[in-house]
Protein backbone atom coordinates (compact mmCIF):
# COMPACT_ATOMS: atom_id res chain seq x y z
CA UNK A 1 24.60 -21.44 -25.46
CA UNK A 2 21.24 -22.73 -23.56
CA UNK A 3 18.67 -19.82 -23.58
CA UNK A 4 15.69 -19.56 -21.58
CA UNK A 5 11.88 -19.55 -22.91
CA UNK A 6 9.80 -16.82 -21.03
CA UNK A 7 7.83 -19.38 -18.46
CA UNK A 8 11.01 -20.82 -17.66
CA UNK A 9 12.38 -17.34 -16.84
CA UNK A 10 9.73 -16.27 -14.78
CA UNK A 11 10.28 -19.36 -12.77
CA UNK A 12 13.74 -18.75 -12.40
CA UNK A 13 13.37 -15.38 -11.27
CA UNK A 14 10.54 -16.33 -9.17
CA UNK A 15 13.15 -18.79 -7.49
CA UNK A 16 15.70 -16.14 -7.06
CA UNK A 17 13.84 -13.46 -5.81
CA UNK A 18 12.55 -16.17 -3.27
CA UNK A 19 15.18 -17.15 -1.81
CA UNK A 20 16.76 -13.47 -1.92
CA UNK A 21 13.98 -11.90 -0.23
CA UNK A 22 11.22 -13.53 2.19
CA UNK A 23 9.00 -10.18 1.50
CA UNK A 24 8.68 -10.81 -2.01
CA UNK A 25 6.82 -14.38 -1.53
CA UNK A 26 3.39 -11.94 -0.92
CA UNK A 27 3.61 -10.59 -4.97
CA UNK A 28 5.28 -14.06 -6.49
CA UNK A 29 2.08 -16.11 -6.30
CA UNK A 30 0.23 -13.73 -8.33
CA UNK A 31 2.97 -13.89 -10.98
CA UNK A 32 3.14 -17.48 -10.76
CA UNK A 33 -1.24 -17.81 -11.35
CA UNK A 34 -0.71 -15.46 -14.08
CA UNK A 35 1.47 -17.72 -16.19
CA UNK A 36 -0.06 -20.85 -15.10
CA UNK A 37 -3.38 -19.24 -16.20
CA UNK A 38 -2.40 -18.79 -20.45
CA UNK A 39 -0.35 -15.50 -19.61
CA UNK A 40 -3.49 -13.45 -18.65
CA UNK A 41 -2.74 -10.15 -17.47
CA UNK A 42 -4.49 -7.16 -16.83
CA UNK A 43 -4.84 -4.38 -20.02
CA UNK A 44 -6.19 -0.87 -20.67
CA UNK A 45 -10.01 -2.05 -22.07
CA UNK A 46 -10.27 -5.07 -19.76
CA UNK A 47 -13.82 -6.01 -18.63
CA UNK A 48 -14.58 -8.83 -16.20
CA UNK A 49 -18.19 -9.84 -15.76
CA UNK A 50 -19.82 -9.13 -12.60
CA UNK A 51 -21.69 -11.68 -10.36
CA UNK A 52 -24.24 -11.20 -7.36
CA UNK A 53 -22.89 -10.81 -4.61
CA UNK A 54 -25.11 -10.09 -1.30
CA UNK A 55 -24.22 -6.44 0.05
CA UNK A 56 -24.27 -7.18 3.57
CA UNK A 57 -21.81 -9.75 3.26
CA UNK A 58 -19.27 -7.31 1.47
CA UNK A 59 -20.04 -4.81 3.74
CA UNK A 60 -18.96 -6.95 6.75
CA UNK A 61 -15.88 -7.64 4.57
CA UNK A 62 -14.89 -4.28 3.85
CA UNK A 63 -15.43 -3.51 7.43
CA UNK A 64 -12.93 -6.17 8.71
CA UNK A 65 -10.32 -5.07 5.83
CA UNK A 66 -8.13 -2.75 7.01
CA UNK A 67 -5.44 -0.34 5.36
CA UNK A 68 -7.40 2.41 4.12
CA UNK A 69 -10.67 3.45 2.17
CA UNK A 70 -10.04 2.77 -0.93
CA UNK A 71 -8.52 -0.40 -0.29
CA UNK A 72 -11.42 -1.79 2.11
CA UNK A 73 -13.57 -0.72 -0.94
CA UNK A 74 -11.86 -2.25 -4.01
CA UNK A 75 -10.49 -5.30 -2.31
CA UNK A 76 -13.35 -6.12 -0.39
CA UNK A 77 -15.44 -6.46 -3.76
CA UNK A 78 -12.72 -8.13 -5.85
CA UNK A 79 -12.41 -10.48 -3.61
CA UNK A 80 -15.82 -11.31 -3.17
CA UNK A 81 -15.96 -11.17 -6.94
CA UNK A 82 -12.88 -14.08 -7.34
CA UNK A 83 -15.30 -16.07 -4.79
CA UNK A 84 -18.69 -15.71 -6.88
CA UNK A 85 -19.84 -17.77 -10.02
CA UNK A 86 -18.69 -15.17 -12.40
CA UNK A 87 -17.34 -16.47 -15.38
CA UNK A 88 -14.05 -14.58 -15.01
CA UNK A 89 -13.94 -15.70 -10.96
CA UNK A 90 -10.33 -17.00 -11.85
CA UNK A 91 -9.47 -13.53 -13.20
CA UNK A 92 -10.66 -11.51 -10.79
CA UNK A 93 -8.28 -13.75 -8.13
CA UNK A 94 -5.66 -12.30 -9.91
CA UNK A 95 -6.37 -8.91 -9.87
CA UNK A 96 -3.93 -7.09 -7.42
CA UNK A 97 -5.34 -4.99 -4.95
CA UNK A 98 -3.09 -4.23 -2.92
CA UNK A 99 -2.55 -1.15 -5.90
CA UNK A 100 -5.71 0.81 -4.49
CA UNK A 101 -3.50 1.17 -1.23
CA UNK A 102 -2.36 4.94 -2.04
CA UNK A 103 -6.25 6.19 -1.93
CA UNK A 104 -6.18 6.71 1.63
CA UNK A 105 -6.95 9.90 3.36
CA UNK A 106 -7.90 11.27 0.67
CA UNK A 107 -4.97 10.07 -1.54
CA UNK A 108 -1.94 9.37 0.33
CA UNK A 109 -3.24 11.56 3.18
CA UNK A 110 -3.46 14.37 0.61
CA UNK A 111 -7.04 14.71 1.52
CA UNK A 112 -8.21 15.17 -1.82
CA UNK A 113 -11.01 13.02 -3.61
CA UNK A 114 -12.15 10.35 -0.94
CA UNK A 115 -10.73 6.91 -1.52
CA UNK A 116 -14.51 5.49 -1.52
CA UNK A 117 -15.05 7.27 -5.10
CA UNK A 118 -11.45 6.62 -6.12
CA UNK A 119 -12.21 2.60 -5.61
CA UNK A 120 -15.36 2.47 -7.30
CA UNK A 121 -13.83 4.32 -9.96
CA UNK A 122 -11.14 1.91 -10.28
CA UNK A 123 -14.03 -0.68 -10.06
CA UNK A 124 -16.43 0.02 -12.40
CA UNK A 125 -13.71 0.89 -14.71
CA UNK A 126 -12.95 -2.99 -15.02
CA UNK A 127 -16.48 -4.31 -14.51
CA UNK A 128 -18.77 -5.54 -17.49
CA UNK A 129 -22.69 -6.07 -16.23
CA UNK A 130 -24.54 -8.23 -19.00
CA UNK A 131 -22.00 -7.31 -21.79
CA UNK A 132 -21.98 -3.54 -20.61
CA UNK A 133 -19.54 -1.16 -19.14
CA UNK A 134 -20.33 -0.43 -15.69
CA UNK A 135 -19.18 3.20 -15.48
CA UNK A 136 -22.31 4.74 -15.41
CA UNK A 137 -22.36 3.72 -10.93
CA UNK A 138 -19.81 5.89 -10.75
CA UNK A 139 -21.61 9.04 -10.64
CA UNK A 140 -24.69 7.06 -8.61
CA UNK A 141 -22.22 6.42 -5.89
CA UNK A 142 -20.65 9.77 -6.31
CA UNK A 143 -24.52 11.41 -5.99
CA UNK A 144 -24.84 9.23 -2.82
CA UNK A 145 -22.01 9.76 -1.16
CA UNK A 146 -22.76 13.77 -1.82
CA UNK A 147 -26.48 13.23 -0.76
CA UNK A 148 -27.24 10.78 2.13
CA UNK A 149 -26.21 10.57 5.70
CA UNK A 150 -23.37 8.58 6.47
CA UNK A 151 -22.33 6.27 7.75
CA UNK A 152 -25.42 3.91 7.89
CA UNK A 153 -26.52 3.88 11.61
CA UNK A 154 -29.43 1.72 11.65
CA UNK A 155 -29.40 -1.21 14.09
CA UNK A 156 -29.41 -4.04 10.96
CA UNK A 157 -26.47 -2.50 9.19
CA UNK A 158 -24.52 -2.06 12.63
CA UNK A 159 -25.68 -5.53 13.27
CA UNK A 160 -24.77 -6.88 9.67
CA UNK A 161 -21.30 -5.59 9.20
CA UNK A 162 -20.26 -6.92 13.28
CA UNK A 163 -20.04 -3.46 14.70
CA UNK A 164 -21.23 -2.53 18.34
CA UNK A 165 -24.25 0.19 18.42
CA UNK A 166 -22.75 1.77 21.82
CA UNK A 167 -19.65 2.04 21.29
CA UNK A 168 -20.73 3.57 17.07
CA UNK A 169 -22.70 5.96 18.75
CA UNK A 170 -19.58 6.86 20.93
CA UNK A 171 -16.47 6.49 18.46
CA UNK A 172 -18.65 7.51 15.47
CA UNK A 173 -21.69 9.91 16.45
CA UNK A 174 -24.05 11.15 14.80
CA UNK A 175 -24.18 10.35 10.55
CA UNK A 176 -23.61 13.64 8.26
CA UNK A 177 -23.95 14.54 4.85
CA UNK A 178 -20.95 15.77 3.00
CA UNK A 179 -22.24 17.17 0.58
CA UNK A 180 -18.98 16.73 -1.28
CA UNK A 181 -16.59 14.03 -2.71
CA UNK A 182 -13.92 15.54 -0.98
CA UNK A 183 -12.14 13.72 1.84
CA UNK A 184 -11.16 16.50 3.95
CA UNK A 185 -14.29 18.45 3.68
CA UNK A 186 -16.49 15.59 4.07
CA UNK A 187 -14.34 14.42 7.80
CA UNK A 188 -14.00 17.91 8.68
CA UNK A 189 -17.57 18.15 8.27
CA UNK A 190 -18.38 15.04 10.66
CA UNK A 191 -15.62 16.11 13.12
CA UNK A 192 -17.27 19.94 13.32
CA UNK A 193 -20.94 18.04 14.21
CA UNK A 194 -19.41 15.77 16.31
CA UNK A 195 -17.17 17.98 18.28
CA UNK A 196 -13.96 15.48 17.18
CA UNK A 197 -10.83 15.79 15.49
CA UNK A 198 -9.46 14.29 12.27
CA UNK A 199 -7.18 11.55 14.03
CA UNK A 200 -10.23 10.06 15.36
CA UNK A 201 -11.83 8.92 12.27
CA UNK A 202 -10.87 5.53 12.31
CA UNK A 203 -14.13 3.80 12.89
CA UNK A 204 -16.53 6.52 11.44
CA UNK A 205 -13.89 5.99 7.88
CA UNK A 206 -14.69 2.31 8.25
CA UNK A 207 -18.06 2.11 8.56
CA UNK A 208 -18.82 4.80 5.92
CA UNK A 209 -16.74 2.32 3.27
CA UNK A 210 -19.24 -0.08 4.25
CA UNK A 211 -21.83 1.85 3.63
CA UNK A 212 -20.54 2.75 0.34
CA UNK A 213 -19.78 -1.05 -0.32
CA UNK A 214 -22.90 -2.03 0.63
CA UNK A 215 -25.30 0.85 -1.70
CA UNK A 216 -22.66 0.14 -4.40
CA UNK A 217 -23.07 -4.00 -4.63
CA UNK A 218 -27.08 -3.47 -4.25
CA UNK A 219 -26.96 -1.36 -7.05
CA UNK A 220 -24.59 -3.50 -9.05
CA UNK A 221 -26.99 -6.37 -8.79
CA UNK A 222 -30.17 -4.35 -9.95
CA UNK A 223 -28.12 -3.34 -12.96
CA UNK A 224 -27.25 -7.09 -13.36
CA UNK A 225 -31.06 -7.97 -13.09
CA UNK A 226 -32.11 -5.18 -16.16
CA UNK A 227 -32.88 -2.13 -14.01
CA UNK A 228 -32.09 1.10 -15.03
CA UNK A 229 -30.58 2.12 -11.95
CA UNK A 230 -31.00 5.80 -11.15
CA UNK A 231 -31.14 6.13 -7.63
CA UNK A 232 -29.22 8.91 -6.67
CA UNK A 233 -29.66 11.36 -10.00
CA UNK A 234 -27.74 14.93 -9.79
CA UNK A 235 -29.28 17.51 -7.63
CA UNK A 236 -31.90 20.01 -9.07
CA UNK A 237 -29.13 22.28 -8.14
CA UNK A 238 -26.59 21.18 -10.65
CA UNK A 239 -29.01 20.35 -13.26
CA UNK A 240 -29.97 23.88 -13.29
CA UNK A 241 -26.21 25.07 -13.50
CA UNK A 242 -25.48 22.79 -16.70
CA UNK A 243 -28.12 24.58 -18.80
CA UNK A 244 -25.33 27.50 -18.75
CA UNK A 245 -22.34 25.80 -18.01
CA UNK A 246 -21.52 23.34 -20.10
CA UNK A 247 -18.69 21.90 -21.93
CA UNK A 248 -18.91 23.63 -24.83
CA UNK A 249 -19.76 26.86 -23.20
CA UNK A 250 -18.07 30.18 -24.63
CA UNK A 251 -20.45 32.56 -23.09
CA UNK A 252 -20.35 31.52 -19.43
CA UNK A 253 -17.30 29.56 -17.73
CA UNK A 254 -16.91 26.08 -19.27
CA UNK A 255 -17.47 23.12 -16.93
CA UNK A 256 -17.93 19.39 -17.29
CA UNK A 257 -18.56 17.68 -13.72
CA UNK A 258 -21.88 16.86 -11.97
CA UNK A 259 -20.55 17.71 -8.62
CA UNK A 260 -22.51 19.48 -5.90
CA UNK A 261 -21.69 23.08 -7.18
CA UNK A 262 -22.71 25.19 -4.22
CA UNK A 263 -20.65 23.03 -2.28
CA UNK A 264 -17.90 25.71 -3.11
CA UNK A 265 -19.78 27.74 -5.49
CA UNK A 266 -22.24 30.94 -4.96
CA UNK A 267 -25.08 31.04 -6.60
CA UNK A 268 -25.94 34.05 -9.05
């Protein structure tokens, strides 16, 4: 009886499912680069080393990527990563995206945690800067988004990611502070101060994950060049909440997060 060894398999099913289904051609490449590459695949632990990249041009990228926030986020970087002169370029080509698709509207339209956060999570999570883990951006991108006014409005950002100033200052209005991670609250927010409704956050959504492309790969690269990057540290606010509330707290309620806390939370 012949038998088949696993790389002739895969092509064989690769060949089937080809001719079976024209849809599947979009996933079989990736399989395909994965054998032809030693078998590498994707594990729990795995770090791929990070490369400069210039923040404008991954802004512009994520701009012009459509399906979603947390895709325009994560796939505009990974790509732009595959492209670079990292030494896991190859790696990074083979890292499928398309799997940080569900993070819209707030997680499959749930509204929930905004799909910006929810990429760089997913980001960071597989990013090494000189030998390190990068998880540490998270909350710096997570204080930012909270924090500043967005999306970026000035005339070189509009400029730098292709986007028209008169018809931003139409579509988009005036930047706002969310003060929040949450998708629903932070759009709600913009749509209250801008006297629109949800369904017409298509380009204010865009431009803000280019905002949030562009502060995260600028502070990527000072991390890459030795800087302690601590841009956007937690608010005086929640500082002064964790000397009471911590995780090991039995006197007061327990809490581990450095979220805005007044966000939803009264002070006492």
């Amino acid at each position: 009886m012949k038998t088949l060894n696993r790389r002739q398999a895969l092509t064989r099913i690769i060949g089937v499912s080809s001719a079976a289904a024209g849809s599947v051609l979009v996933a079989n490449p990736l399989l395909a680069a994965t054998a032809a590459e030693g078998e590498w695949k994707l594990e729990v632990g795995t770090r791929l080393a990070y490369a400069k990249l210039d923040p404008m041009t991954v802004a512009k990228l994520a701009y012009e990527t459509a399906n979603g926030c947390m895709y325009q986020v994560f796939d505009s970087i990974i790509k732009s990563l595959a492209a670079s002169n990292s030494v896991d370029a190859e790696k990074f080509a083979q890292v499928p995206t398309a799997m940080a698709h569900y993070g819209y509207a707030g997680i499959l339209g749930e509204g929930t945690v905004c799909g910006n956060i929810n990429a760089t999570g997913m980001l960071v999570n597989l990013l090494s800067i000189n030998g390190e883990p990068a998880n540490a951006l998270l909350s710096q991108t997570m204080r930012y988004y909270e924090t500043a006014a967005l999306p970026l409005q000035t005339p070189e950002f509009i400029s730098g990611i292709g986007a028209d100033m008169t018809e931003t200052q139409e579509k988009v209005g005036t930047p706002t502070t969310a003060n929040t991670i949450m998708c629903h609250s932070s759009i709600s927010l913009w749509a209250s101060e801008n006297g629109k409704s949800f369904s017409e956050k298509g380009m204010r959504c865009k431009q803000l994950s280019a905002s949030i492309v562009y502060e995260l790969v600028t502070m990527l690269n000072k991390a890459l060049d030795g800087e302690t990057v601590n841009d956007h540290p937690i608010s005086d606010t929640v500082e002064s909440c964790q000397t009471c509330h911590t995780a090991e707290s039995t006197f007061a309620p327990s809490v581990k997060t450095n979220m805005s806390c007044d966000t939803c939370h009264g002070g006492h």
